[in-house]
N, C-alpha and C. Protein backbone atom coordinates (compact mmCIF):
# COMPACT_ATOMS: atom_id res chain seq x y z
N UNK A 1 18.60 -9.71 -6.79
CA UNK A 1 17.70 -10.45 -5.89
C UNK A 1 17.49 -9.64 -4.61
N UNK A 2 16.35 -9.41 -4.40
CA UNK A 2 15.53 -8.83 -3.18
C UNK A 2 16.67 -9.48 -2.01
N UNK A 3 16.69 -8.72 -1.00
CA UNK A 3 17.27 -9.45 0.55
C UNK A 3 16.22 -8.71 1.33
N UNK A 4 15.16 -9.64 1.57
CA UNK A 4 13.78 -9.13 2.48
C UNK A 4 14.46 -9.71 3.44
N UNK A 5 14.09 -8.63 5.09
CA UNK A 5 13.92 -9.29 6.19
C UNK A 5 13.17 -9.37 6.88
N UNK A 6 12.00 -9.05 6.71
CA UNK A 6 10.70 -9.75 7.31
C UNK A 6 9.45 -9.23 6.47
N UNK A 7 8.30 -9.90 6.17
CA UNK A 7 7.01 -9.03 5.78
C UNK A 7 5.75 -9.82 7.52
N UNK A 8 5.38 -8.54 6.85
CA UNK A 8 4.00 -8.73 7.91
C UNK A 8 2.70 -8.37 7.28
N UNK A 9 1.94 -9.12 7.71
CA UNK A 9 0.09 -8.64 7.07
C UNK A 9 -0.38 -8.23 8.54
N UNK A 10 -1.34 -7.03 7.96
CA UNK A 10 -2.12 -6.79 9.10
C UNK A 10 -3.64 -7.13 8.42
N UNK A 11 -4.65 -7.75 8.87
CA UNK A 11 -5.58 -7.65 9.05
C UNK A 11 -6.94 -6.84 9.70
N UNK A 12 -7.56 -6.46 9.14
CA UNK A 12 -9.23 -5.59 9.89
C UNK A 12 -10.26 -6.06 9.69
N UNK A 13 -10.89 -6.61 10.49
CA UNK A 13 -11.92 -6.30 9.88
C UNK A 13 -13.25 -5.47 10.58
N UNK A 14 -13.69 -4.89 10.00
CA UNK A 14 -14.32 -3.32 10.79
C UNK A 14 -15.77 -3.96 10.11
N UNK A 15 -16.61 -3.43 11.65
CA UNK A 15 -17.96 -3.89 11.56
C UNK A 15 -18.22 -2.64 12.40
N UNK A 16 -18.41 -1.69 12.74
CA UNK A 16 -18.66 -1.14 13.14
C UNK A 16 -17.95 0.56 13.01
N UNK A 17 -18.48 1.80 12.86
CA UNK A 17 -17.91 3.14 12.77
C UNK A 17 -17.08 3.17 14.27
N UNK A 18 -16.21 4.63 14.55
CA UNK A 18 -15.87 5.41 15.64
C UNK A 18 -16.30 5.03 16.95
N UNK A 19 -18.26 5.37 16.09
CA UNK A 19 -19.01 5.61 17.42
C UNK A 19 -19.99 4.58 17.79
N UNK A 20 -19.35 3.12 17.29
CA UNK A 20 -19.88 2.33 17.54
C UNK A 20 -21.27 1.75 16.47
N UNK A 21 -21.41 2.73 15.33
CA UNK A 21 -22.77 2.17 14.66
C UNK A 21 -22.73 1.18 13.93
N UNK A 22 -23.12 0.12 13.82
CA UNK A 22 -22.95 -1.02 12.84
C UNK A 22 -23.05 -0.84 11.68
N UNK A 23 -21.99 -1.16 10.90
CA UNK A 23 -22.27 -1.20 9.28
C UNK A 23 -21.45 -2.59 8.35
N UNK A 24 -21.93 -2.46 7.83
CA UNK A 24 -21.62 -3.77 6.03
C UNK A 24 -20.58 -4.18 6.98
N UNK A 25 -19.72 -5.13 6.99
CA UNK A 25 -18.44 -5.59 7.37
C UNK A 25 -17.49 -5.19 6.15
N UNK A 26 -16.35 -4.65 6.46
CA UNK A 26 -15.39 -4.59 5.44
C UNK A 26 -13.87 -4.83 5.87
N UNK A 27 -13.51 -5.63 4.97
CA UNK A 27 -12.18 -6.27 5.39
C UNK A 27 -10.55 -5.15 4.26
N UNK A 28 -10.02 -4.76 5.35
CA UNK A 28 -8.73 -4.29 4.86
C UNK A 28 -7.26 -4.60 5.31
N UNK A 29 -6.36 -5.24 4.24
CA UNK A 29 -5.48 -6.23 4.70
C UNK A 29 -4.31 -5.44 3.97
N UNK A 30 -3.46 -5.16 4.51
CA UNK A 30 -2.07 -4.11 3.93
C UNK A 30 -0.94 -5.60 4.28
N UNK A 31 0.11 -5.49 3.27
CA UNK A 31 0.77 -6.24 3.10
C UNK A 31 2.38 -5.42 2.89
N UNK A 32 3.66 -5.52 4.27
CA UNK A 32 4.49 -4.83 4.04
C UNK A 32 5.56 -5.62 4.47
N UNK A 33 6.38 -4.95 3.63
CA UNK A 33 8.34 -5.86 3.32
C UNK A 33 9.20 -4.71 3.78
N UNK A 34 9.68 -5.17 4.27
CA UNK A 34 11.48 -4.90 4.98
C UNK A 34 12.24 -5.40 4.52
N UNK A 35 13.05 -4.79 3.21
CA UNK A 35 13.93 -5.01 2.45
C UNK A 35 15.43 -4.34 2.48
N UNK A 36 16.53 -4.87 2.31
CA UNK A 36 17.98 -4.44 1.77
C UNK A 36 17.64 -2.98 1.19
N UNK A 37 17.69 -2.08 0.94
CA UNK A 37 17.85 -1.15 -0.18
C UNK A 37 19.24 -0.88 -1.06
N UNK A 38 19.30 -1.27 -1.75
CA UNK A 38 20.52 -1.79 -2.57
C UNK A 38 21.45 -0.28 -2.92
N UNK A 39 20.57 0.61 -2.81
CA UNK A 39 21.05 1.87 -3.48
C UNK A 39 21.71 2.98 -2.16
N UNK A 40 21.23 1.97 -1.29
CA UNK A 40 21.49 3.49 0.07
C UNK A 40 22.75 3.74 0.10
N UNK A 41 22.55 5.35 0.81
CA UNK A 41 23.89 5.65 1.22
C UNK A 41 24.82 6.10 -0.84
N UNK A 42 24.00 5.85 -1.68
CA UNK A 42 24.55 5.73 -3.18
C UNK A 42 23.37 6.94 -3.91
N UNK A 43 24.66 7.69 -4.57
CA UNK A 43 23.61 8.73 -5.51
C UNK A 43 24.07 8.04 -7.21
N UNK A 44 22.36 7.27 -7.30
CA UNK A 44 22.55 6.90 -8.98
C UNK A 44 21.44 7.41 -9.81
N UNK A 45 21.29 7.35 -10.82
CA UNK A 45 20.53 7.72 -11.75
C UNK A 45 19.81 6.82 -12.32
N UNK A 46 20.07 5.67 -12.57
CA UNK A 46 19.62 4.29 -12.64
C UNK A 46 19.11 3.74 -11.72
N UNK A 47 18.20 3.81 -11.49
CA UNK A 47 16.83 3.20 -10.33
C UNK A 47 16.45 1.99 -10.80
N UNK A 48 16.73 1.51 -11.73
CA UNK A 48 15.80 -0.16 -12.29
C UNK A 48 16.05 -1.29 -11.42
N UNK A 49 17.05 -1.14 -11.14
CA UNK A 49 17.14 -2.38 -9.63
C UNK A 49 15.46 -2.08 -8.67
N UNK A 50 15.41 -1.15 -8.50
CA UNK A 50 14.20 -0.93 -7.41
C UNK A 50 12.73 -1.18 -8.53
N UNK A 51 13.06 -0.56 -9.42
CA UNK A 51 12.02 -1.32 -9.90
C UNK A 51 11.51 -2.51 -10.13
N UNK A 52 12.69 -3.53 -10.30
CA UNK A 52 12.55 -4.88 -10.45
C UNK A 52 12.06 -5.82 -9.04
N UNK A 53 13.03 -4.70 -7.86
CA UNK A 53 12.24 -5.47 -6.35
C UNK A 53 10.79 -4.87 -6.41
N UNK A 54 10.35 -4.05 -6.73
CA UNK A 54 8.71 -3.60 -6.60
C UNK A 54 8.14 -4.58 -7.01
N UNK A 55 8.45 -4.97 -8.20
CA UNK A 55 7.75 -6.02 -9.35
C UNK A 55 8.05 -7.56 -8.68
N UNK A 56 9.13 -7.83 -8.33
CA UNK A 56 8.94 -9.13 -7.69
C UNK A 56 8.39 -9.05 -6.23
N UNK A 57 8.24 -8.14 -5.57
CA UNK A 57 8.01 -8.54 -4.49
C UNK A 57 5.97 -8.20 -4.57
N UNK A 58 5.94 -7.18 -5.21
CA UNK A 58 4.50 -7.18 -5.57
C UNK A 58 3.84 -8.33 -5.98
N UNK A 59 4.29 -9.03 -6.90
CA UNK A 59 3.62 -10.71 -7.34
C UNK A 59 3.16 -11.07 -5.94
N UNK A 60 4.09 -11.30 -5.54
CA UNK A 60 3.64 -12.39 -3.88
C UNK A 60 2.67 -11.81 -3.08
N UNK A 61 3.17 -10.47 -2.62
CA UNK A 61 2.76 -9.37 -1.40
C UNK A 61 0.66 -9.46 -1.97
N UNK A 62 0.66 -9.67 -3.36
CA UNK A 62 -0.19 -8.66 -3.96
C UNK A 62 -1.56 -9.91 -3.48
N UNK A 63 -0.69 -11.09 -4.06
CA UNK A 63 -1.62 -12.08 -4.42
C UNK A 63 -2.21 -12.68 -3.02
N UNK A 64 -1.15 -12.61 -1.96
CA UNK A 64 -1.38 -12.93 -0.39
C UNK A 64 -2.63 -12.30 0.05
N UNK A 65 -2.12 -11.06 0.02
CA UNK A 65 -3.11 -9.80 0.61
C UNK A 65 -4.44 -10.27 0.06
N UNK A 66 -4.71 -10.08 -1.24
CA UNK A 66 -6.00 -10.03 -1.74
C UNK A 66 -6.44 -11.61 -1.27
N UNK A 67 -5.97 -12.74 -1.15
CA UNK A 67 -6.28 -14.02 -0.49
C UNK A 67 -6.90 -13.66 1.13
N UNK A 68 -6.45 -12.54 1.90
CA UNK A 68 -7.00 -12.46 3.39
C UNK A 68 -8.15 -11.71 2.86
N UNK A 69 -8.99 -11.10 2.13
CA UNK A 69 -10.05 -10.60 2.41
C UNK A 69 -11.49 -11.12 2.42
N UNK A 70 -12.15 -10.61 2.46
CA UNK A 70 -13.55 -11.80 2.84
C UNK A 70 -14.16 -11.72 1.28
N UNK A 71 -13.89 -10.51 0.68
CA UNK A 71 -14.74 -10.54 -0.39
C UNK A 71 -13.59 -10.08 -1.48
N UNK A 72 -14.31 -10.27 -3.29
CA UNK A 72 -13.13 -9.34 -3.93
C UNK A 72 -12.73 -8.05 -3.52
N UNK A 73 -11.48 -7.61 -3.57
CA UNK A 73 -11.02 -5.87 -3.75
C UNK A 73 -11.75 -5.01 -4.47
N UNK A 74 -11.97 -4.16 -3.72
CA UNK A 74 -12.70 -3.14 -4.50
C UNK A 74 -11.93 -1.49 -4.41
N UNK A 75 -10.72 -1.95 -3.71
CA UNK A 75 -10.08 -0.29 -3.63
C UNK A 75 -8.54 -1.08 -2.97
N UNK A 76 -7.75 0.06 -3.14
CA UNK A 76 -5.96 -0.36 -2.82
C UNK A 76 -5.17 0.58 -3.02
N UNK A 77 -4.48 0.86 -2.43
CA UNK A 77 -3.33 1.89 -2.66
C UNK A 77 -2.01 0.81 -1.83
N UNK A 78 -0.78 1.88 -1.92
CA UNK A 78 0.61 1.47 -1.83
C UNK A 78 1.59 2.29 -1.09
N UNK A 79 2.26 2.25 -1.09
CA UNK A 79 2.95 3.25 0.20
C UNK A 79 4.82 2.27 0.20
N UNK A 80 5.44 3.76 0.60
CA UNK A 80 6.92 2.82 0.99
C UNK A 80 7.70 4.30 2.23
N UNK A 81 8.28 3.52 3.26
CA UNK A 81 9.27 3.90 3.58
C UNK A 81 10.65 3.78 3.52
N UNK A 82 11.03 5.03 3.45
CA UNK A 82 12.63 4.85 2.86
C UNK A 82 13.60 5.07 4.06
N UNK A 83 14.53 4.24 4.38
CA UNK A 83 15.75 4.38 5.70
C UNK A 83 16.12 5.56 5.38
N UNK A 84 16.79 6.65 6.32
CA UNK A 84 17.47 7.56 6.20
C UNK A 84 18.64 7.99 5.33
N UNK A 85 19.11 6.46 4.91
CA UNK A 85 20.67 6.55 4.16
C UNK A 85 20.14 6.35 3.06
N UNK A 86 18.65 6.91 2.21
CA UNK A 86 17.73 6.38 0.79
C UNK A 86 17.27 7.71 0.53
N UNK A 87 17.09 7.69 0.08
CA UNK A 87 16.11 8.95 -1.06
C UNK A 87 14.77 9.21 -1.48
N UNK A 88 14.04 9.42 -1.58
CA UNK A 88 12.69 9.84 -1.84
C UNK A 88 12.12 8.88 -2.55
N UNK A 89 13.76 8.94 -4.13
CA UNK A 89 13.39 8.43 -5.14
C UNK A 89 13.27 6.62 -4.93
N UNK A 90 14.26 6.31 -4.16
CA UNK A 90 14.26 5.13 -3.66
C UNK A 90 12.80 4.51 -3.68
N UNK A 91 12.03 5.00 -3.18
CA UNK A 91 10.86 4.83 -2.55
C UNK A 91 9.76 4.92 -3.64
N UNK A 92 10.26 5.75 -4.45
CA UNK A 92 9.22 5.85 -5.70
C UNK A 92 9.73 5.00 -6.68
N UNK A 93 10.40 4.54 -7.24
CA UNK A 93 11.52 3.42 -7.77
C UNK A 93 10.82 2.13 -7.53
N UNK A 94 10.59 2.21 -5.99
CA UNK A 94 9.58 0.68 -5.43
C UNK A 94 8.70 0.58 -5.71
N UNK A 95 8.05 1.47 -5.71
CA UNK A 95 6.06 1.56 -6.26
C UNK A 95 5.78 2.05 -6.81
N UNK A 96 6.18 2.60 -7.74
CA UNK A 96 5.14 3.34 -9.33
C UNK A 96 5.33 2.02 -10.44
N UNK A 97 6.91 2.42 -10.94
CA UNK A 97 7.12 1.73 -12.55
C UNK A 97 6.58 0.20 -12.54
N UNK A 98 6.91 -0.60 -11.61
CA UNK A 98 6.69 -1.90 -11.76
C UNK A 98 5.64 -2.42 -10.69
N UNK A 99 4.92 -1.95 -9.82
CA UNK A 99 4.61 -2.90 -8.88
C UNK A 99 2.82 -2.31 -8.98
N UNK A 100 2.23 -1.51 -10.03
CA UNK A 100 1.00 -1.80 -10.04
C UNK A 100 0.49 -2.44 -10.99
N UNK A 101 1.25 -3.21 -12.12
CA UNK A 101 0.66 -4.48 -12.90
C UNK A 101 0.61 -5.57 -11.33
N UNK A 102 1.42 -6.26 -10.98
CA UNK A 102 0.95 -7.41 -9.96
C UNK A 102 -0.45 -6.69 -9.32
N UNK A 103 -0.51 -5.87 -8.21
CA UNK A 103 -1.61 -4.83 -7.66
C UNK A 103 -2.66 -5.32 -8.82
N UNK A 104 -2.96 -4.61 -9.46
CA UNK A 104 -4.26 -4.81 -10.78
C UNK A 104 -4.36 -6.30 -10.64
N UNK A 105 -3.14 -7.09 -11.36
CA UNK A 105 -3.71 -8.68 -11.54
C UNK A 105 -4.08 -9.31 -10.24
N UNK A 106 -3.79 -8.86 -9.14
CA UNK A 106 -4.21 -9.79 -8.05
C UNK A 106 -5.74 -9.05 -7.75
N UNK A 107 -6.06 -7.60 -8.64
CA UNK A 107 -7.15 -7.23 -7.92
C UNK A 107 -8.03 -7.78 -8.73
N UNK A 108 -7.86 -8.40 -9.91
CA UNK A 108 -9.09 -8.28 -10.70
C UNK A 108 -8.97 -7.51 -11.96
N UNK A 109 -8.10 -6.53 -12.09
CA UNK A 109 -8.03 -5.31 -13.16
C UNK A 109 -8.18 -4.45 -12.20
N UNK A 110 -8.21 -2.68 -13.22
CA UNK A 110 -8.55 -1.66 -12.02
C UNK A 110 -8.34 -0.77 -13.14
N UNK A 111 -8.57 0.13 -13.51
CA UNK A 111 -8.41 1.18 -14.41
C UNK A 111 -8.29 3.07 -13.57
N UNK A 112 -8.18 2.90 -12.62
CA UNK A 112 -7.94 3.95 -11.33
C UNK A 112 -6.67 3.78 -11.25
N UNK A 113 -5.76 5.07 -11.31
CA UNK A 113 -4.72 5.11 -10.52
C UNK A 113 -4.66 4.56 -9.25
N UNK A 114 -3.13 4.00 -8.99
CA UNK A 114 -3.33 3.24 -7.24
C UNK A 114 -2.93 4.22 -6.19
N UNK A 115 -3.65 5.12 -5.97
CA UNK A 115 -3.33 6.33 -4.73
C UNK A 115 -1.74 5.74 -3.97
N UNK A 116 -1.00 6.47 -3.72
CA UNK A 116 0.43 6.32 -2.91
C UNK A 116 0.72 7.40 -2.15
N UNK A 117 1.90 6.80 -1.82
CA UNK A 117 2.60 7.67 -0.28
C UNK A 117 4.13 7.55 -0.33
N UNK A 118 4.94 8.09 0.03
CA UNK A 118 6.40 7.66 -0.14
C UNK A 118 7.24 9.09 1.09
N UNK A 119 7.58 8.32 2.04
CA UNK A 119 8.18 9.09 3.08
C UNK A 119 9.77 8.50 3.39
N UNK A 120 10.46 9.31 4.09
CA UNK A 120 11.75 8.94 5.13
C UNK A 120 11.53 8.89 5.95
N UNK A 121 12.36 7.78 6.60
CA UNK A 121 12.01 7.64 8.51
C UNK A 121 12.82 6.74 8.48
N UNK A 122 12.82 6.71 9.78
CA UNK A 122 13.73 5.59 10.54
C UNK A 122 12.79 4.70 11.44
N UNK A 123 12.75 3.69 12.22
CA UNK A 123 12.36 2.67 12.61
C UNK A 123 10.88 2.96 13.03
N UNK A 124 9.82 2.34 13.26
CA UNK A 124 8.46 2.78 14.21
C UNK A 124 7.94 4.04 13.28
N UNK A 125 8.72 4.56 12.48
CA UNK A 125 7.51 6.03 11.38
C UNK A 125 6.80 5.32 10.94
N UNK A 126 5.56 5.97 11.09
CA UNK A 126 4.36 5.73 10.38
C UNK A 126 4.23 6.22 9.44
N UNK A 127 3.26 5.61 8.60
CA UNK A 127 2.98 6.52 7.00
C UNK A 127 1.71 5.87 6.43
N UNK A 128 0.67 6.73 6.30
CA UNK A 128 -0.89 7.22 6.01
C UNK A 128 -0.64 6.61 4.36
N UNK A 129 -0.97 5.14 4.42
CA UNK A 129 -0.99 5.08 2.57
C UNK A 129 -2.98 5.29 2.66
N UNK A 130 -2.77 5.86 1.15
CA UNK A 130 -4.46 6.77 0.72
C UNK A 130 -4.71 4.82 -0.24
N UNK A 131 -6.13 4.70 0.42
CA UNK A 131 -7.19 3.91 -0.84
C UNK A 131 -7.62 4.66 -1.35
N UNK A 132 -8.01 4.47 -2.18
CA UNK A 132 -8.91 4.47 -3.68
C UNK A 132 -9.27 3.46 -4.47
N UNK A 133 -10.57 3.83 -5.05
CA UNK A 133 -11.63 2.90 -5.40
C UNK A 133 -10.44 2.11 -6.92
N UNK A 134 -10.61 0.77 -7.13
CA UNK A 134 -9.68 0.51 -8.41
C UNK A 134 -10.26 0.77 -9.92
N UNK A 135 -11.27 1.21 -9.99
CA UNK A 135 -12.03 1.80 -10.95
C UNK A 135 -12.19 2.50 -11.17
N UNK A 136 -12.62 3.77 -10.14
CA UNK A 136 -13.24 4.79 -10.28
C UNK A 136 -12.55 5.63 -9.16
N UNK A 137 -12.35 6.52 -9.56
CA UNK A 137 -11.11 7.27 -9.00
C UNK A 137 -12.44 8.75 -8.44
N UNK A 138 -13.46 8.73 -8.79
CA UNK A 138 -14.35 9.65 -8.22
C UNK A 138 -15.01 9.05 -6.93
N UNK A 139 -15.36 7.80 -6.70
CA UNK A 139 -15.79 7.20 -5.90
C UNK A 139 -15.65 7.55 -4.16
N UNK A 140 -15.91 8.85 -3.75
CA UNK A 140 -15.49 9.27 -2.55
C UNK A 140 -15.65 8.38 -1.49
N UNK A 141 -16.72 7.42 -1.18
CA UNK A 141 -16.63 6.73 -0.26
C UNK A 141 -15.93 5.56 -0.16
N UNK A 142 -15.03 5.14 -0.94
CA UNK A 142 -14.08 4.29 -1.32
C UNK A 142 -12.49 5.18 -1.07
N UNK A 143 -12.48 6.58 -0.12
CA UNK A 143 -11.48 7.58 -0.05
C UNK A 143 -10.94 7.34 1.04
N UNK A 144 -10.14 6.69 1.61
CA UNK A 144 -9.89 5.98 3.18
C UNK A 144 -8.64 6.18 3.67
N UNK A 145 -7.75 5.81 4.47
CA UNK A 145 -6.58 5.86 4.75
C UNK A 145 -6.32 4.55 5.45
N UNK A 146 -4.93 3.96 5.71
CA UNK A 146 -4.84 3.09 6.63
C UNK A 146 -2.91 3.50 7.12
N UNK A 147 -3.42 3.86 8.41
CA UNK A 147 -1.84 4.36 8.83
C UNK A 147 -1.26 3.06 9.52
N UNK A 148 0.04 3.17 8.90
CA UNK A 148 0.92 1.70 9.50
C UNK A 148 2.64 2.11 10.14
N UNK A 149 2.67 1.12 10.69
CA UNK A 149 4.38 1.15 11.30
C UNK A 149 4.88 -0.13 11.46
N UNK A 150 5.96 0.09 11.08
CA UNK A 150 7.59 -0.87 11.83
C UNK A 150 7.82 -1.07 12.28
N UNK A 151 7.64 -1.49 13.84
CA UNK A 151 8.26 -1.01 15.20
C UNK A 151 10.12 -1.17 14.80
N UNK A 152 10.65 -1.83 14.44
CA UNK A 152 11.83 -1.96 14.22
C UNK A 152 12.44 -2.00 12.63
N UNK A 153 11.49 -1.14 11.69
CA UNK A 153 12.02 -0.69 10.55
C UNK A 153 11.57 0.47 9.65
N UNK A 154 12.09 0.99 8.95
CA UNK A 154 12.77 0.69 8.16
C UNK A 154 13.95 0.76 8.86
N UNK A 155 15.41 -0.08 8.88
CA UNK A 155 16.79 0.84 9.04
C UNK A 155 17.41 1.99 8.32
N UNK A 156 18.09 1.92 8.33
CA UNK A 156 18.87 3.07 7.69
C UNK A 156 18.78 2.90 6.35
N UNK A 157 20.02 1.52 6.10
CA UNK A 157 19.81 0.90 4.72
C UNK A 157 18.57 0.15 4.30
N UNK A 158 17.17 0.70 4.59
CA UNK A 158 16.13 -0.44 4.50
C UNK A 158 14.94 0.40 3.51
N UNK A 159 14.52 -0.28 3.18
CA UNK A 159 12.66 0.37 2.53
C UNK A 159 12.02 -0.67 3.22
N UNK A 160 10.69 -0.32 3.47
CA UNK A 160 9.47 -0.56 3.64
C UNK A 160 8.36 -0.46 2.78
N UNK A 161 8.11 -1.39 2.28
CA UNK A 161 7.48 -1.04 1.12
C UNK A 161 5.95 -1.68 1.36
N UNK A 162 4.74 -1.02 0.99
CA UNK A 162 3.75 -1.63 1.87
C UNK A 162 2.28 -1.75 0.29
N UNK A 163 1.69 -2.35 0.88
CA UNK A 163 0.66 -2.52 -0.47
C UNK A 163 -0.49 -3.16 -0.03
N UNK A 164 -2.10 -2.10 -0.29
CA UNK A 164 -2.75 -2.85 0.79
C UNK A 164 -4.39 -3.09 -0.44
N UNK A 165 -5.10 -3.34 0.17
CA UNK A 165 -6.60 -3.49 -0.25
C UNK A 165 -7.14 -3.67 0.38
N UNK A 166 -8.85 -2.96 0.46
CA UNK A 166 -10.02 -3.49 0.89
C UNK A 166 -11.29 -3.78 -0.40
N UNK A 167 -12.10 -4.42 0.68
CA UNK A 167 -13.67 -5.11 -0.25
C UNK A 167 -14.56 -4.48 0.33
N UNK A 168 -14.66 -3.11 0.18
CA UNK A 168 -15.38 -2.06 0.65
C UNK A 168 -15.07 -1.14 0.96
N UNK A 169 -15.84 0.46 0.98
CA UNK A 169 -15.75 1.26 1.08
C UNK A 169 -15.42 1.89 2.94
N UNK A 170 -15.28 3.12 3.15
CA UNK A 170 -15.34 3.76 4.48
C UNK A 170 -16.65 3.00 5.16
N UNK A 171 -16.26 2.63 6.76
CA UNK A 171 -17.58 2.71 6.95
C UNK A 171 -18.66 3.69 7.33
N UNK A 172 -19.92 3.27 6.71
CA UNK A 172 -20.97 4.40 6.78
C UNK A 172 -20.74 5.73 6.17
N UNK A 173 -20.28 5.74 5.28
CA UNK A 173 -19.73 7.07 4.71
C UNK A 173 -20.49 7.82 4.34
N UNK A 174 -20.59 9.19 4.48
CA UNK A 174 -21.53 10.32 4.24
C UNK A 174 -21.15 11.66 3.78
N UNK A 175 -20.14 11.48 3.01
CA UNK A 175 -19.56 12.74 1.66
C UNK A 175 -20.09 13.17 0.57
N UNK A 176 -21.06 11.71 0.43
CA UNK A 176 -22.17 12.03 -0.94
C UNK A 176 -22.43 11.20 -1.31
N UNK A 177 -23.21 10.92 -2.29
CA UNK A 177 -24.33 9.79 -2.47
C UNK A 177 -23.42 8.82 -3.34
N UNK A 178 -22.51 8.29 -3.54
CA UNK A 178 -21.62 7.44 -4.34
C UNK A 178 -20.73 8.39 -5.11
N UNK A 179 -20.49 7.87 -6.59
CA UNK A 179 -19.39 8.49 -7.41
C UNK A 179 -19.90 9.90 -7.89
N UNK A 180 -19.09 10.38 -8.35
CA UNK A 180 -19.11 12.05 -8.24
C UNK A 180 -17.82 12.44 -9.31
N UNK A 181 -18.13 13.39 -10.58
CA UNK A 181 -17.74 13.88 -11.36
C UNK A 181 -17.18 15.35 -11.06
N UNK A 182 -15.98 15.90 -11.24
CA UNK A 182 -16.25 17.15 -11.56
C UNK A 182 -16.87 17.82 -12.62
């Protein structure tokens, strides 16, 4: 059983570029947990505990998130920070094996890999999780970032495990005329 100690949603919603030009409204809502890490400070080989908190805590995180946006998801990625006394793998343990079935079912489906991120830090680190489109993985203007922080986590013994979506692309984006093949 998960020992979360706090989640937080952030909300956006962006109507406007940088430089002020108005565009489409698009709403992007990241959803992140401050959890126990069961493994810290421990070198194992058996990671399935972390997989199982990805997977339960994704159900909830997944279905919340996609509830704050104005419209369906159309792009999402995932991201985790790992406390200092954790491992890389820690962090990948949380978000690959189990936690992009919930992701998909709360989006709708998605046949796109879910772009990720997986760093160490200690409290207030930030970490750049990548969107991508949930379909179409060529879709450049659906190519975004949303950088987030902790002010008071991860701890040592902690992950951060974060999982976000938007219902739209960059705003005003101008990389190229939609999806794009190599």
């Amino acid at each position: 059983m998960v020992q979360t100690r706090k989640i937080i949603f952030l909300r956006e919603l962006i109507t406007a570029d940088l430089l002020g030009q108005p565009c489409a409204p698009v709403t992007r809502v990241a959803a992140i947990a401050v959890f126990r890490n069961p493994l810290a400070g421990r070198r194992r080989d058996d990671l399935s505990e972390l997989f199982e908190i990805g997977a339960e805590l994704g159900q909830t995180l997944a279905q919340d998130a996609v509830a704050q946006l104005a419209k369906a998801p159309v792009s999402y990625g995932k991201a985790a920070i790992v406390g200092v006394n954790g491992d890389m793998e820690h962090g990948g343990a949380v978000i690959h094996p189990r936690l992009g079935a919930p992701m998909r079912g709360a989006a709708g489906g998605g046949a796109a890999v879910i772009p990720s991120n997986v760093k160490i830090g200690g409290p207030g680190t930030s970490i750049d999780l990548p969107l991508g489109h949930k379909d179409n993985p060529w879709s450049f203007d659906h190519f975004d970032t949303i950088t987030l922080c902790v002010p008071d986590g991860p701890g040592p013994d902690e992950i951060a495990m974060v999982l976000a979506y938007a219902d739209g692309g960059r705003p005003i984006p101008r990389c190229g005329s939609g999806p794009v093949q190599p």
